[in-house]
Protein backbone atom coordinates (compact mmCIF):
# COMPACT_ATOMS: atom_id res chain seq x y z
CA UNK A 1 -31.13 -23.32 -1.56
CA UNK A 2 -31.83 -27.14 -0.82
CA UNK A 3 -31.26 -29.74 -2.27
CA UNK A 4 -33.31 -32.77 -2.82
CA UNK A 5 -32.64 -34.41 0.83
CA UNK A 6 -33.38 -31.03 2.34
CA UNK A 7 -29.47 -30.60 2.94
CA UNK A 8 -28.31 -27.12 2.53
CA UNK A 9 -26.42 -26.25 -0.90
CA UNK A 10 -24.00 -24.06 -1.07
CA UNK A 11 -23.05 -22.17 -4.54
CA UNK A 12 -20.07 -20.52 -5.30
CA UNK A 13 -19.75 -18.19 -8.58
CA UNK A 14 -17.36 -19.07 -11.18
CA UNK A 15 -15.16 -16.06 -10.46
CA UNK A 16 -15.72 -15.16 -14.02
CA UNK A 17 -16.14 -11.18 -13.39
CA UNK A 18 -13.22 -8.61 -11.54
CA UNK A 19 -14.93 -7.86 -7.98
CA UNK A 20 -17.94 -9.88 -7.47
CA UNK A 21 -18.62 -13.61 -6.35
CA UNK A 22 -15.05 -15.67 -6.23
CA UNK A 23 -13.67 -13.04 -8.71
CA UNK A 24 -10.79 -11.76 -8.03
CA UNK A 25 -10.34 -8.21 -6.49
CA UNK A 26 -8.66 -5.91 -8.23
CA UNK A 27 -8.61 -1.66 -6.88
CA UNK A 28 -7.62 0.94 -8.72
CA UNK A 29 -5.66 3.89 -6.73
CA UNK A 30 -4.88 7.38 -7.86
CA UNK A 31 -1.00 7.76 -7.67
CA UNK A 32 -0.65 11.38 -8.44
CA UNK A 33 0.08 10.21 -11.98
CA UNK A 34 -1.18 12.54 -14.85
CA UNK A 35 -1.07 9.26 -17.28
CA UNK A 36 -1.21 6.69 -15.10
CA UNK A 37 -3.37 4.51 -12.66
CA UNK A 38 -2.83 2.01 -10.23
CA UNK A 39 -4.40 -1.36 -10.04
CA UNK A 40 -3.96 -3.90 -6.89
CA UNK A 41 -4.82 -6.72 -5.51
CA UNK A 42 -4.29 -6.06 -2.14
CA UNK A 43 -4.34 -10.05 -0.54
CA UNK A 44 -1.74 -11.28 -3.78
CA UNK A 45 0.42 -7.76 -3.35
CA UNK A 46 -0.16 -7.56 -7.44
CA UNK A 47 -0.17 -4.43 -8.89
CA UNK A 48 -0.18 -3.42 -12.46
CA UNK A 49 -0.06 0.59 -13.95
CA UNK A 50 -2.64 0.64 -16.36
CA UNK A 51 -3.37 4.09 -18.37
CA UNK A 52 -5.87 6.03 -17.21
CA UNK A 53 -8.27 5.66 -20.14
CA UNK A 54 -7.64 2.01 -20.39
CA UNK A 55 -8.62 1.30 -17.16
CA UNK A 56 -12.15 -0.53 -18.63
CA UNK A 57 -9.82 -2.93 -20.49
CA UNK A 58 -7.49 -3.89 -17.64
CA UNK A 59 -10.80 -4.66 -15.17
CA UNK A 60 -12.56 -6.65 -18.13
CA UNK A 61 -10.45 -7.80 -20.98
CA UNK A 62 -10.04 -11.46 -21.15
CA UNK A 63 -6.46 -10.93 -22.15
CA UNK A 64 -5.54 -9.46 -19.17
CA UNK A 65 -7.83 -11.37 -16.44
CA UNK A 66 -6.87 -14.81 -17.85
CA UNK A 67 -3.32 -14.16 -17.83
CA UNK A 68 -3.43 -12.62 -13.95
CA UNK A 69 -5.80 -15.75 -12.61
CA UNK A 70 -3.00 -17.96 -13.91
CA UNK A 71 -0.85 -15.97 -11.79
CA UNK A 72 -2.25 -15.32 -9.03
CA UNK A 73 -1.93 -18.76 -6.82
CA UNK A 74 1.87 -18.05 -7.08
CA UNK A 75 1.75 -14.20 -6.21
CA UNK A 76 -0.60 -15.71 -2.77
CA UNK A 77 1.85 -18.08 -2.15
CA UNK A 78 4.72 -15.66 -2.84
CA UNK A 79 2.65 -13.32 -0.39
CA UNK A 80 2.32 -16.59 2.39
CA UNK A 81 5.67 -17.67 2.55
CA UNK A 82 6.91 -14.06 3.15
CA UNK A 83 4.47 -13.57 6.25
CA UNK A 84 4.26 -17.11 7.69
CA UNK A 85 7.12 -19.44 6.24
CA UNK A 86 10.38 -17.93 7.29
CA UNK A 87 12.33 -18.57 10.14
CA UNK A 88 14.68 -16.14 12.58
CA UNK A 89 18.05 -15.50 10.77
CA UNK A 90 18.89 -12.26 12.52
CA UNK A 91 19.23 -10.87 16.21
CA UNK A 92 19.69 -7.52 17.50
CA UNK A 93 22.06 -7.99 20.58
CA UNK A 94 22.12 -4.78 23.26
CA UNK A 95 25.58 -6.18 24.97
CA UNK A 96 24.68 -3.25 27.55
CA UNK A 97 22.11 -1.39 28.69
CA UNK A 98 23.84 2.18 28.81
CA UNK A 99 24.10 4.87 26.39
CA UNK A 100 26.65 8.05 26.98
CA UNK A 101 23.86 9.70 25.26
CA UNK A 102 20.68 10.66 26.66
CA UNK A 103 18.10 11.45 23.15
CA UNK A 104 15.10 12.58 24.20
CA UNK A 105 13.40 10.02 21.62
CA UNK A 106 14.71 7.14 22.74
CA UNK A 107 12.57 4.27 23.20
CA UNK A 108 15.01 2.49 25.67
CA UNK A 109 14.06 3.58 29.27
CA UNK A 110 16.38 6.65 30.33
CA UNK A 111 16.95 4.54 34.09
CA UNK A 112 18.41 2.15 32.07
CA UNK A 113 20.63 4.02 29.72
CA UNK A 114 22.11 5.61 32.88
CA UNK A 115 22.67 3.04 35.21
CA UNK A 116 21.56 -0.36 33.99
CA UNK A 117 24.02 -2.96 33.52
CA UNK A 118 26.98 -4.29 30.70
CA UNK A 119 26.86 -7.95 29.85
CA UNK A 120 30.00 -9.80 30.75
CA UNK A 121 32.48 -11.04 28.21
CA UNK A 122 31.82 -14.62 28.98
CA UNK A 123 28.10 -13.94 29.01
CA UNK A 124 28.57 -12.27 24.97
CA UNK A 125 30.64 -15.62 23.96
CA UNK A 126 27.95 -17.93 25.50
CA UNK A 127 25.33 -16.00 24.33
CA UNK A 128 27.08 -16.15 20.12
CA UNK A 129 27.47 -19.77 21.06
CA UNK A 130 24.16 -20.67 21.88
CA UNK A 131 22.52 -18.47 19.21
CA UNK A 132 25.35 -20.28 16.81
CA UNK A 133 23.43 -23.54 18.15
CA UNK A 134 20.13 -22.29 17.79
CA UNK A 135 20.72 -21.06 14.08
CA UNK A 136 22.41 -24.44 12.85
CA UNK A 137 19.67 -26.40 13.89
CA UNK A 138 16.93 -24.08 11.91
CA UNK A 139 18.71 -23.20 9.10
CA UNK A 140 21.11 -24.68 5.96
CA UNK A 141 24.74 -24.91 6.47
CA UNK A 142 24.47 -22.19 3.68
CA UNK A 143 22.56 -19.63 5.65
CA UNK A 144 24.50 -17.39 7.73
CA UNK A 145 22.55 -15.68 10.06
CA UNK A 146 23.32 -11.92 11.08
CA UNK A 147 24.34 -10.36 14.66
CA UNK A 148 23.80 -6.83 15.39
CA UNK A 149 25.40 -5.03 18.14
CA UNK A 150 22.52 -2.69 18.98
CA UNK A 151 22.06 -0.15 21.47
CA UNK A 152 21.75 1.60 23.59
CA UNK A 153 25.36 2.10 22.94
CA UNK A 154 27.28 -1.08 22.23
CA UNK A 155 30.39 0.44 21.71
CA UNK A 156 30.50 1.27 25.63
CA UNK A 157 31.27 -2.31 26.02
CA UNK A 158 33.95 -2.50 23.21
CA UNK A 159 35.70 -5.27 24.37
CA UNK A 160 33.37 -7.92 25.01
CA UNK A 161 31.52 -7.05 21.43
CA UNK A 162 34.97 -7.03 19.65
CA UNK A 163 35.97 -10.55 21.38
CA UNK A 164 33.00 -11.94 20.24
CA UNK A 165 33.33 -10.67 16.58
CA UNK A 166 36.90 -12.31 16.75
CA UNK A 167 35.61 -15.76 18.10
CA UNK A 168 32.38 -15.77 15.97
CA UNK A 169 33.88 -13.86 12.64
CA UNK A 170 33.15 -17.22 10.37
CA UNK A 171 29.74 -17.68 11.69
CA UNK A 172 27.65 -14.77 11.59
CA UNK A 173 27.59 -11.60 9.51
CA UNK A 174 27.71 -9.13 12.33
CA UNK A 175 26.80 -5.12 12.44
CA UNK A 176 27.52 -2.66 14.62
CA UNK A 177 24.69 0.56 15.65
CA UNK A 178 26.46 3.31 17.20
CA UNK A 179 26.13 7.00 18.22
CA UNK A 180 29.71 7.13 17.02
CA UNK A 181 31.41 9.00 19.68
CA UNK A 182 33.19 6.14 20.69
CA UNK A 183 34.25 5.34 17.29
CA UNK A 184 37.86 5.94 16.75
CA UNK A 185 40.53 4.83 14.20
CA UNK A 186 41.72 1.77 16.34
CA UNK A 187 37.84 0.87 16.44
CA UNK A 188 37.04 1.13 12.78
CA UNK A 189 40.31 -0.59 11.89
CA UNK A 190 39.07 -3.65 13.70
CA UNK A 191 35.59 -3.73 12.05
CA UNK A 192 36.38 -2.97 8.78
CA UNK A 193 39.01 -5.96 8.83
CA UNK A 194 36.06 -8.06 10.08
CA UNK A 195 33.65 -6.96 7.25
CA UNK A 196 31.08 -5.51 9.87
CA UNK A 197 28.54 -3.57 9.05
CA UNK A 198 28.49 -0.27 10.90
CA UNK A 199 25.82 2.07 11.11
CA UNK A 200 25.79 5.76 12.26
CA UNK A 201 23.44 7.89 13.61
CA UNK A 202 23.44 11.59 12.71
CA UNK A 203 19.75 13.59 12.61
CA UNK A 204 21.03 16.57 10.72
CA UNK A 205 24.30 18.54 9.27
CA UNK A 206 26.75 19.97 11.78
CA UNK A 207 25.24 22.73 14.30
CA UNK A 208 22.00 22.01 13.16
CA UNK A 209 18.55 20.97 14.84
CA UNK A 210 19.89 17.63 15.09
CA UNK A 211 21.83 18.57 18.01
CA UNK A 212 18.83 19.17 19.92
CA UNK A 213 17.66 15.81 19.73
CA UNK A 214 20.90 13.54 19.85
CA UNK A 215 23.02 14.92 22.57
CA UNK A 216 24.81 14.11 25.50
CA UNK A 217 23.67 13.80 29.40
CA UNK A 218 24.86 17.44 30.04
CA UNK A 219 23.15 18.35 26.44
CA UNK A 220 25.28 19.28 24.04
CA UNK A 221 25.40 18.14 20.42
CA UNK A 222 27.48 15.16 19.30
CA UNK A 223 27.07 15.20 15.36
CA UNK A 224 31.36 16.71 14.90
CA UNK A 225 31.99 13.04 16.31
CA UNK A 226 29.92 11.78 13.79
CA UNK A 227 31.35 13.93 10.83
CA UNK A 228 34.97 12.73 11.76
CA UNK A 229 33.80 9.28 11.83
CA UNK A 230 32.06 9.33 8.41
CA UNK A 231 35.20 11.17 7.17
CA UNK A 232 37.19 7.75 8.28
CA UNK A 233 34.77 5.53 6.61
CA UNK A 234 34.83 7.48 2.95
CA UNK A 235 36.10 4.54 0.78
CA UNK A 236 34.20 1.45 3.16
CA UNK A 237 31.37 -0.22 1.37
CA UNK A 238 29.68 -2.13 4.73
CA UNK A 239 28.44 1.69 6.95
CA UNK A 240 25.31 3.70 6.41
CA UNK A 241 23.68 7.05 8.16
CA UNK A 242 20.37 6.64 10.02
CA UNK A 243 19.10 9.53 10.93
CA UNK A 244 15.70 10.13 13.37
CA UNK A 245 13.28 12.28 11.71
CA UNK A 246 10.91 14.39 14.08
CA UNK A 247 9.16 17.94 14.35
CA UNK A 248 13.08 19.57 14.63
CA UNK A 249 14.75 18.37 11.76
CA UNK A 250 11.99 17.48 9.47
CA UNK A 251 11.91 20.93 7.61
CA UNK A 252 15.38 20.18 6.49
CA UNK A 253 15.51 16.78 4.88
CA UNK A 254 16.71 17.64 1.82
CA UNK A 255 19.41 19.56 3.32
CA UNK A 256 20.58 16.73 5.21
CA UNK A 257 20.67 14.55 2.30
CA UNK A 258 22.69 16.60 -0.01
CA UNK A 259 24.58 16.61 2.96
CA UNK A 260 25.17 12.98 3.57
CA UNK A 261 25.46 13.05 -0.81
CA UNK A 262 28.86 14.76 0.07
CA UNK A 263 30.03 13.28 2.45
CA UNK A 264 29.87 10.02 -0.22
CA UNK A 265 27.61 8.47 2.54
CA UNK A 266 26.05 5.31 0.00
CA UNK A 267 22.78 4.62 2.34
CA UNK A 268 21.27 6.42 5.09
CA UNK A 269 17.98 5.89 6.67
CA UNK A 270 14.89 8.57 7.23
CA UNK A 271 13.64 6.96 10.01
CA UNK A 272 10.30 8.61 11.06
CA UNK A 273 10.49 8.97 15.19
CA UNK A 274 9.72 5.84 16.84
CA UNK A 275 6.46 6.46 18.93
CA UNK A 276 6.95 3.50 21.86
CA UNK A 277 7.66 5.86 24.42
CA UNK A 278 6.51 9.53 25.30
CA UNK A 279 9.35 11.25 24.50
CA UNK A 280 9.12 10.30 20.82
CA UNK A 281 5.33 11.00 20.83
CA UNK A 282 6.28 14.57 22.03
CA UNK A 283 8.37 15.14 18.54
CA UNK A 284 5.95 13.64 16.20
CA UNK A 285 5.65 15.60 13.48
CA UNK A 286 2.24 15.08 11.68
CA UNK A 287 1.80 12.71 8.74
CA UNK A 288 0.73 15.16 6.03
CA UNK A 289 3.88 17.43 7.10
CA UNK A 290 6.28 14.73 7.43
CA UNK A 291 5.31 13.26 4.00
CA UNK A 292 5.72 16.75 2.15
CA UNK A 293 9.65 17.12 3.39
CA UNK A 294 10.19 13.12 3.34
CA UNK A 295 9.22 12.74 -0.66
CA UNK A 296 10.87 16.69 -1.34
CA UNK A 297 14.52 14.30 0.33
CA UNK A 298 13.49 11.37 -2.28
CA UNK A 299 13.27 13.86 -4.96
CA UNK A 300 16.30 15.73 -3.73
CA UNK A 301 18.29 12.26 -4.10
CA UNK A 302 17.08 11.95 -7.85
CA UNK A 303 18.77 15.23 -8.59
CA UNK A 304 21.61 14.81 -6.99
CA UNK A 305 22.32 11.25 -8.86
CA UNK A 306 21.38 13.08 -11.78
CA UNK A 307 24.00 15.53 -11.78
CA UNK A 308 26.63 13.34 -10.47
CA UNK A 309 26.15 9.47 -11.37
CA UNK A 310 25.97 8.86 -7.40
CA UNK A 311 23.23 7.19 -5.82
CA UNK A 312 22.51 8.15 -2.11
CA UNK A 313 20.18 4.90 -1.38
CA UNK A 314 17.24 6.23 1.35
CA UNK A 315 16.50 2.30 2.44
CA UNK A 316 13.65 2.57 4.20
CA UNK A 317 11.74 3.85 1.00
CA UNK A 318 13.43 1.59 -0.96
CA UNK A 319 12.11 -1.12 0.62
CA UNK A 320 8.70 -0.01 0.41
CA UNK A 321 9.22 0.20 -3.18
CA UNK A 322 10.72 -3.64 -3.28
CA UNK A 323 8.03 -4.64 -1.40
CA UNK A 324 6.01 -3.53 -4.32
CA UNK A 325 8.44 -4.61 -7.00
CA UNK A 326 9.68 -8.05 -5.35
CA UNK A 327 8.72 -8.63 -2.45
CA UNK A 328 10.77 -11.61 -1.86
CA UNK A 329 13.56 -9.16 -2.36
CA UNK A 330 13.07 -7.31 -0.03
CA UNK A 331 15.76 -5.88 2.77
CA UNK A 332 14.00 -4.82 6.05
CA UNK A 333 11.05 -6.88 7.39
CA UNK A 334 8.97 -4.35 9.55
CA UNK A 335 6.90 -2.97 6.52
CA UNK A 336 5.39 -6.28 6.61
CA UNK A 337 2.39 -7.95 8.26
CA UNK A 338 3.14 -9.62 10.37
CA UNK A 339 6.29 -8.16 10.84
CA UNK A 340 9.58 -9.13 11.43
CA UNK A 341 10.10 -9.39 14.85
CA UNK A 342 9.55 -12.68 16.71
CA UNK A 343 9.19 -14.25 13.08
CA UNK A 344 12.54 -12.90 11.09
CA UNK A 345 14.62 -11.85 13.96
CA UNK A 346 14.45 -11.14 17.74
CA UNK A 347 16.15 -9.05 20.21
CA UNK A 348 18.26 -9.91 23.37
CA UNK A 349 19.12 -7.30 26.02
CA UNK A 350 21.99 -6.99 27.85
CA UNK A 351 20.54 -9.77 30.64
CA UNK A 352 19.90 -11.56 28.21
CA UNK A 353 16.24 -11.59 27.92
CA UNK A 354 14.52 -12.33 24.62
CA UNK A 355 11.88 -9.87 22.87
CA UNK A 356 10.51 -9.94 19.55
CA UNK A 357 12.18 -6.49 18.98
CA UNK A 358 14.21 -4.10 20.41
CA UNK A 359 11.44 -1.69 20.26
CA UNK A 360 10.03 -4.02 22.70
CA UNK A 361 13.09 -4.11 25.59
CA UNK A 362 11.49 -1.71 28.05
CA UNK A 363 8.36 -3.40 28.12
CA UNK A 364 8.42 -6.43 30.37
CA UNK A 365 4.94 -7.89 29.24
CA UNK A 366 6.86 -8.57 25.83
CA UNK A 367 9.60 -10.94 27.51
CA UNK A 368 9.23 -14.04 26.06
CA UNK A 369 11.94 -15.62 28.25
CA UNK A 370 15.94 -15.39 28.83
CA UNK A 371 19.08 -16.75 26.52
CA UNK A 372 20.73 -17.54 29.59
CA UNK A 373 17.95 -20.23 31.16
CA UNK A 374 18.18 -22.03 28.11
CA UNK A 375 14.27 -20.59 27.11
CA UNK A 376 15.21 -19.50 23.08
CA UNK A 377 12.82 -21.84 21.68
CA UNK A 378 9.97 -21.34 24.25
CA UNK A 379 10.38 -17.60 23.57
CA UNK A 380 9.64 -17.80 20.08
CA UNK A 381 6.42 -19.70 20.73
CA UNK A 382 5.16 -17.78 23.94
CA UNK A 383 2.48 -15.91 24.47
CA UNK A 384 4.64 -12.59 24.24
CA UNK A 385 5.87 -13.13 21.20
CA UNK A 386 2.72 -14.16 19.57
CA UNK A 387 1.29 -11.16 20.80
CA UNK A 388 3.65 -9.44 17.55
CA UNK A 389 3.62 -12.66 15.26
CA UNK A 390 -0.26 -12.85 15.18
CA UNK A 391 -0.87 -8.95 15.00
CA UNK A 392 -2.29 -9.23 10.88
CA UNK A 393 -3.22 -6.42 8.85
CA UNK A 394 -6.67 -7.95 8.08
CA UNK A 395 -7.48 -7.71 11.82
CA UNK A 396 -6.60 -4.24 11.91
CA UNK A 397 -9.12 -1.21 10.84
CA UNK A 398 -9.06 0.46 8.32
CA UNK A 399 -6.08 -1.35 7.28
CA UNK A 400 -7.75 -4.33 6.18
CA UNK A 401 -9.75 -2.41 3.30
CA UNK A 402 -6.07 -0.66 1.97
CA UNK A 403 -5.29 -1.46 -1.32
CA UNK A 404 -1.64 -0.87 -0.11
CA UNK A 405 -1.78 -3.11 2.82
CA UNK A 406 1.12 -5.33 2.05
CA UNK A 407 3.38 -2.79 0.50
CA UNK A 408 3.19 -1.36 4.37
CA UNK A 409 2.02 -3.64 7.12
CA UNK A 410 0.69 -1.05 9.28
CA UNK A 411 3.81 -0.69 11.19
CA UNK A 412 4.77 -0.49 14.41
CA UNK A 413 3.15 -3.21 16.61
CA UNK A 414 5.08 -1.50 19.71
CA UNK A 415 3.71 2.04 18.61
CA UNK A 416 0.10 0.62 18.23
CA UNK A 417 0.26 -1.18 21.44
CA UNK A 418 1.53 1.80 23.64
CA UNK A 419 0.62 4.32 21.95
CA UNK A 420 -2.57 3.52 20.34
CA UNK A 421 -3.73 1.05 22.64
CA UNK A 422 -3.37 -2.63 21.11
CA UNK A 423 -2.19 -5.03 18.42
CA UNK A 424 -5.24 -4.30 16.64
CA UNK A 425 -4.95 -0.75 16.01
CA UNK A 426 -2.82 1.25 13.48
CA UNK A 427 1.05 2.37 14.22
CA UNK A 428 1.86 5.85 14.16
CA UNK A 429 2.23 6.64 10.71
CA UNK A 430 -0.47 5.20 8.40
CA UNK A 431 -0.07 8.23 5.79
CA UNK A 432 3.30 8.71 5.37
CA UNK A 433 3.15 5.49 4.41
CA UNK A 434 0.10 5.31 2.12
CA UNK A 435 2.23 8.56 0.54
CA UNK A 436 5.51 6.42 0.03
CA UNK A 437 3.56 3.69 -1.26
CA UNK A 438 2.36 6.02 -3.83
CA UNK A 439 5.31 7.86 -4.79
CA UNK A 440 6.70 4.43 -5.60
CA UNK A 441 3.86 3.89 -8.44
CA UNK A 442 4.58 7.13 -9.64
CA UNK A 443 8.45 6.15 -10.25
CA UNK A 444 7.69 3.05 -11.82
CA UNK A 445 5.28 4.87 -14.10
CA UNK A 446 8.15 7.58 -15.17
CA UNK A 447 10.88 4.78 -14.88
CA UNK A 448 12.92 6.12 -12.27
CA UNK A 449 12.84 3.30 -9.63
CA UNK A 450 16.65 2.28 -10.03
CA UNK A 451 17.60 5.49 -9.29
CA UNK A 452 16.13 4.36 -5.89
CA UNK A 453 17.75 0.76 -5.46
CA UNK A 454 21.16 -0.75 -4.97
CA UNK A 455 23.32 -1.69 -7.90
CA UNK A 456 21.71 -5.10 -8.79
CA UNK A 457 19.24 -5.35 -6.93
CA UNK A 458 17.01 -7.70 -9.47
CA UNK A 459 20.06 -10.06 -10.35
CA UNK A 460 18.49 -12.76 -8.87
CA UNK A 461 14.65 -11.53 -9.67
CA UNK A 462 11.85 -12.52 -13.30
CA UNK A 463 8.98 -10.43 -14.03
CA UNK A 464 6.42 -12.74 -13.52
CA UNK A 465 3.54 -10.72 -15.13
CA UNK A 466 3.76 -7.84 -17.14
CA UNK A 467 0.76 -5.64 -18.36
CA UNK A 468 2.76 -1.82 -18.15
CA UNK A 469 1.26 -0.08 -21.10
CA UNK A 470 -2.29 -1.56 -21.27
């Protein structure tokens, strides 16, 4: 239309109705409920369970729709501070590049688990310093960012890792990732004094097809080191069990966890195989068949609380269900798009190079610079980094049309890159995902999702908007 000078006139509608014009958008999902529906707003990350024959109501009700607009500029800015306003407060720190282990999923180059390099004591202390540095000049006196000793296998270079823990102990919150054969009393003394954080990694019950997957450079199973390890810890509250989930040990999930639920493990990860490299593609189990045996673990952990007044927290899925319950709340940052690395935390290998991830160290094109020349900042605003930090889910088919989009973030950037050929295609596991993402509804609706979540997890957390039984 023009108007009088023969200017163009643009008009915008009112956003009166759900879906059309400057409305908002609002999609219902099936969950699998028999009473319940789901309705999102995927850009906000609002949801709302509605019941099924109510669903009219929810979509036109003034009620409902005046309550939500009034809402909805502070679920969008909720939603932007989460993917663009937060700063790195983590690193994960390989302080070698050798593993005693040779997994045939690793994403960590096997030339370099055998013969690369460790990173000198000295090197470790200047490296905490100048991270120290970094961090106080970002951050609040009151934020204390995290350290994690990642692998390959840190514990290989024991000494340097513990003298840095000992000269940095008041100014980061450190963890330890380890394979756990190096992990002796002496060892866990030392951490557990410290307060670190120490996870373990353990793909199945003793004897079991875990051992074909985590096992030593001659090939035999490791997971009796990682039983007597978990056996010292009983009675720690900072370890957890991550365990690797792929075509050999996917059938028996829920074994594993009733496992760990005996052991008194209190949170393990199911980590679906990382896809970065060819060896994990080769054990990729496919979505529909992963997401059958992951939710039958989930459920498995709801019965075994159930009988015993023990949670076994699964944190990966608890995240996802965080990220639909409060997002700011939430733990991990790679079910997020962007995601984490490069914006949330970064990784530095044993030469101290810089990548947005550790998922990333193997992959040179991803270096955004080195510790060591004094290039932090300029790694977090190079090209290589952006690369990850401007990979969006809107930019990213079929993603962008998901209702679920932002309870997921079509994870991984390294596993779409390498695997499916760019930033701007999906990871490797789009429907386990979409299943979790579901499954999570579903508890909500039967109100079951503390079962799922650490002990007070919503202390600091309001319900913001509230339309449950419409």
């Amino acid at each position: 239309m023009n108007n009088q000078n023969g200017q163009n006139h643009r008009i915008q509608s009112g956003g009166k109705y759900t879906n059309t014009g400057c409305g908002p958008t609002l999609q219902p999902i099936d969950i699998g409920h028999p009473e319940y529906i789901g309705l999102v707003d995927p850009d906000a990350a609002f949801w709302s369970l509605v019941k099924k024959d109510k669903l009219g109501y929810a979509l036109t009700g003034e009620a409902f729709m005046d309550q939500y607009r009034r809402k909805r500029t502070e679920f969008l800015s909720e939603m932007d501070t989460l993917r663009f306003g937060l700063k790195p407060s983590a690193v994960y720190f390989n302080p070698t590049d050798r593993c005693n282990l040779n997994c045939g999923y690793c994403y960590i180059p096997a030339s370099l688990r055998k013969s690369g390099s460790h990173m000198t004591e000295g090197n470790l202390l200047n490296a905490l310093e100048t991270l120290q540095a970094y961090f106080k000049r970002i951050h609040p006196d009151e934020v204390i960012p995290q350290v994690i000793f990642h692998g390959a296998e840190p514990m290989l270079n024991r000494e340097a890792v513990f003298a840095g823990i000992e000269r940095f102990k008041d100014d980061f919150i450190f963890g330890v990732q380890t394979n756990s054969t190096l992990l002796d009393e002496s060892a866990i003394a030392f951490l557990a004094s410290h307060n670190v954080s120490i996870g373990l990694s353990l793909d199945g019950v003793p004897g079991g097809p875990g051992d074909h997957t985590r096992k030593t450079w001659a090939g035999e199973g490791i997971s009796d080191n990682v039983i007597a390890a978990l056996e010292r810890l009983k009675g720690y509250d900072h370890y957890s069990v991550i365990c690797t989930v792929t075509t050999h040990n996917m059938l028996h999930l829920s074994e594993f966890v009733t496992f760990l639920h005996g052991m008194e493990v209190p949170v393990c990860m199911l980590n679906s195989v990382r896809c970065t490299l060819p060896g994990g593609r080769s054990m990729k189990p496919t979505d529909q068949e992963l997401a059958k045996h992951y939710l039958a673990a989930l459920d498995r952990t709801v019965e075994l609380y159930e009988w015993t007044g023990r949670k076994l927290i699964v944190a990966n899925f608890a995240n996802i269900l965080l990220s639909i319950m409060a997002p700011a709340a939430r733990r991990l940052m790679c079910d997020i798009s962007p995601c984490g690395g490069g914006r949330c935390f970064f990784a530095i290998s044993a030469q101290g190079d810089i990548f947005p991830c550790s998922e990333f160290i193997g992959l040179p094109e991803f270096c955004g610079g080195n510790l060591f020349d004094g290039e932090l900042d300029a790694a977090i605003e190079s090209s290589a980094f952006r690369m990850v930090t401007r990979r969006m889910v809107e930019d990213i088919e079929p993603c962008r049309h998901c209702a679920v989009r932002h309870f997921c973030g079509s994870p991984c950037p390294a596993e779409a890159h390498t695997m499916n050929g760019g930033m701007t295609h999906t990871g490797a596991f789009c429907e386990l995902y979409e299943e979790q993402a579901r499954y999570a509804l579903r508890q909500i609706a039967d109100g079951k999702e503390d079962v799922y979540l650490w002990d007070g997890w919503d202390a600091e957390t309001t319900t913001t908007f509230s339309l449950f039984n419409s």
